[in-house]
Protein backbone atom coordinates (compact mmCIF):
# COMPACT_ATOMS: atom_id res chain seq x y z
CA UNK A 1 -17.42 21.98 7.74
CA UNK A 2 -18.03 18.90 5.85
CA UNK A 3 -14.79 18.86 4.08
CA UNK A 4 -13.05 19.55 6.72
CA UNK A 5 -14.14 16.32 8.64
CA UNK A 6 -13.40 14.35 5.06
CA UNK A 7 -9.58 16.54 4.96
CA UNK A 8 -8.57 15.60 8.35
CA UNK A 9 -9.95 11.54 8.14
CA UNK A 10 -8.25 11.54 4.81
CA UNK A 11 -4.93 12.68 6.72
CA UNK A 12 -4.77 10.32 9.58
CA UNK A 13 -5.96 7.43 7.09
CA UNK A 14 -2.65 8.18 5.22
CA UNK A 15 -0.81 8.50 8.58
CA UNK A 16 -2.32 5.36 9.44
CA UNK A 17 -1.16 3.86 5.78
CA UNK A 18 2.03 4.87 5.84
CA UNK A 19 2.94 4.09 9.46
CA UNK A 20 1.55 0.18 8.59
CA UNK A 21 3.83 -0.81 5.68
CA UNK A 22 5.65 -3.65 6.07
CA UNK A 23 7.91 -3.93 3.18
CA UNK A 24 11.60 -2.65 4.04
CA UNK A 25 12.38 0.54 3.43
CA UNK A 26 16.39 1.95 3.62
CA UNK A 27 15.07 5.42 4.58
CA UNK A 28 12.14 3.70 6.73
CA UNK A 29 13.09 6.34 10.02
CA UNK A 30 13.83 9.22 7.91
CA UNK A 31 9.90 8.78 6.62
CA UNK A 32 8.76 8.04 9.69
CA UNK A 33 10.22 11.16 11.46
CA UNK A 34 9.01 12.78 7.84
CA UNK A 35 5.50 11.84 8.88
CA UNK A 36 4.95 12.36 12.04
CA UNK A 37 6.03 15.93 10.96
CA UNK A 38 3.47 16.29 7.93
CA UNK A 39 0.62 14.56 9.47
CA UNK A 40 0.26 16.68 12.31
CA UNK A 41 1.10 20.26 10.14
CA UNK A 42 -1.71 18.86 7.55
CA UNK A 43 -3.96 18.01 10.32
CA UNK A 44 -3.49 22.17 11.82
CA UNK A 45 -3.33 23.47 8.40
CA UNK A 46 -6.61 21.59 7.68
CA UNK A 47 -8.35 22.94 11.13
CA UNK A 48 -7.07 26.43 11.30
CA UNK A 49 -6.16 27.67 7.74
CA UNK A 50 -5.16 30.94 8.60
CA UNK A 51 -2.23 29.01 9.58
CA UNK A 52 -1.39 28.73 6.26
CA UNK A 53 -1.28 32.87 5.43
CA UNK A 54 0.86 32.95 8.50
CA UNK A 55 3.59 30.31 7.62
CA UNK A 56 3.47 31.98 3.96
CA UNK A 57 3.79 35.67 4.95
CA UNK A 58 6.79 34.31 7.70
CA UNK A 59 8.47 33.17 4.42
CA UNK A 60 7.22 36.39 1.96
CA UNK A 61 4.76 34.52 0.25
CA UNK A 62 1.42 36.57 0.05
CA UNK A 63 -1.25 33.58 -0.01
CA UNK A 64 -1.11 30.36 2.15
CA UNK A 65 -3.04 28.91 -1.12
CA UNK A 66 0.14 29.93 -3.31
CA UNK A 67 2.73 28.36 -0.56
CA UNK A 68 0.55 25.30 -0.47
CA UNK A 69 1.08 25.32 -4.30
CA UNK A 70 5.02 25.72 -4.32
CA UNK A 71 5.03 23.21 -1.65
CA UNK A 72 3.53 20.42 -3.50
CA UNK A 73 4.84 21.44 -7.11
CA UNK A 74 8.09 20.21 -5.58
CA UNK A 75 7.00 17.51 -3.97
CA UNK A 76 6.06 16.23 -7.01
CA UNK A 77 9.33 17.30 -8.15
CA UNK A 78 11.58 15.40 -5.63
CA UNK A 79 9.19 12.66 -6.15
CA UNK A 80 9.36 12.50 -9.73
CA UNK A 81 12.92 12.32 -9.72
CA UNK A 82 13.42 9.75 -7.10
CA UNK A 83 11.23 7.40 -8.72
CA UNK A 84 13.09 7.72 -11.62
CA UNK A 85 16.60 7.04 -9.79
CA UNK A 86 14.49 3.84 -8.75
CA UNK A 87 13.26 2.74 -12.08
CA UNK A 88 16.68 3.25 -13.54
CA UNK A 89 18.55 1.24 -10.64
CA UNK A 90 16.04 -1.58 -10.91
CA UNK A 91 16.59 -1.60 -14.59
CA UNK A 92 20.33 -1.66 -14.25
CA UNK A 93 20.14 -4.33 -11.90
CA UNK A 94 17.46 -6.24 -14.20
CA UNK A 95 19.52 -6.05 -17.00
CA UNK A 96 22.96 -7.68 -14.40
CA UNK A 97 20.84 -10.69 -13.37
CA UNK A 98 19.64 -11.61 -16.84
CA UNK A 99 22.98 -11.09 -18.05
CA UNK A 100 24.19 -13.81 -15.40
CA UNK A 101 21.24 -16.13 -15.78
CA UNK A 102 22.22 -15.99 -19.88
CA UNK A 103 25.95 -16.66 -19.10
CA UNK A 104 24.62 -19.25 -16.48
CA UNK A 105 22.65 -20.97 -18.71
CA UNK A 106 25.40 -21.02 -21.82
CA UNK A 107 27.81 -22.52 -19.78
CA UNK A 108 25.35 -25.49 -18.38
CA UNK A 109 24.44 -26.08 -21.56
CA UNK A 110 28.63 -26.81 -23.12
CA UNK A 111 28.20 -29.64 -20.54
């Protein structure tokens, strides 16, 4: 019983988290939406975890453990991946501004 009061606190403090953050965000209603879908299917899964063998024999997965697994392996996946479209965009775009601040500073220094 214990970890389940520590599972479902731990999932509305992320809710909570997430829902808070200020900084702008292009996709910021797509996550939104995105959460108020996972918070509430963590919070069930968490409470009643037969749910889990349920949702995983609806989609012919034997365990709601093993479903929980594919589930998160990609999620880290997808995650993975669009962090590193991130890092490689800010790189590119790194690399643009110091090219302008060199060409900037060559040409104020001719004067």
């Amino acid at each position: 019983m214990t970890i389940k009061v520590l599972l479902i606190g731990a999932t509305l403090v992320f809710g909570f988290m997430t829902l808070r953050e200020r900084r702008p965000a292009t996709n910021q209603a797509v996550r939104r939406i995105a959460l108020l879908l996972l918070v509430p299917v963590g919070l069930i899964a968490v409470a009643f975890p037969d749910t889990t063998v349920w949702a995983a024999h609806l989609v012919g997965v034997k365990r709601g453990t093993d479903l929980l697994l594919y589930i998160f392996v990609m999620t880290f996946l997808f995650t993975t991946l669009a962090s590193y479209q991130r890092l490689h965009h800010l790189e590119r775009q790194l690399v643009q501004l110091t090219r302008e601040l060199a060409l900037r500073h060559d040409h104020d220094a001719v004067r």
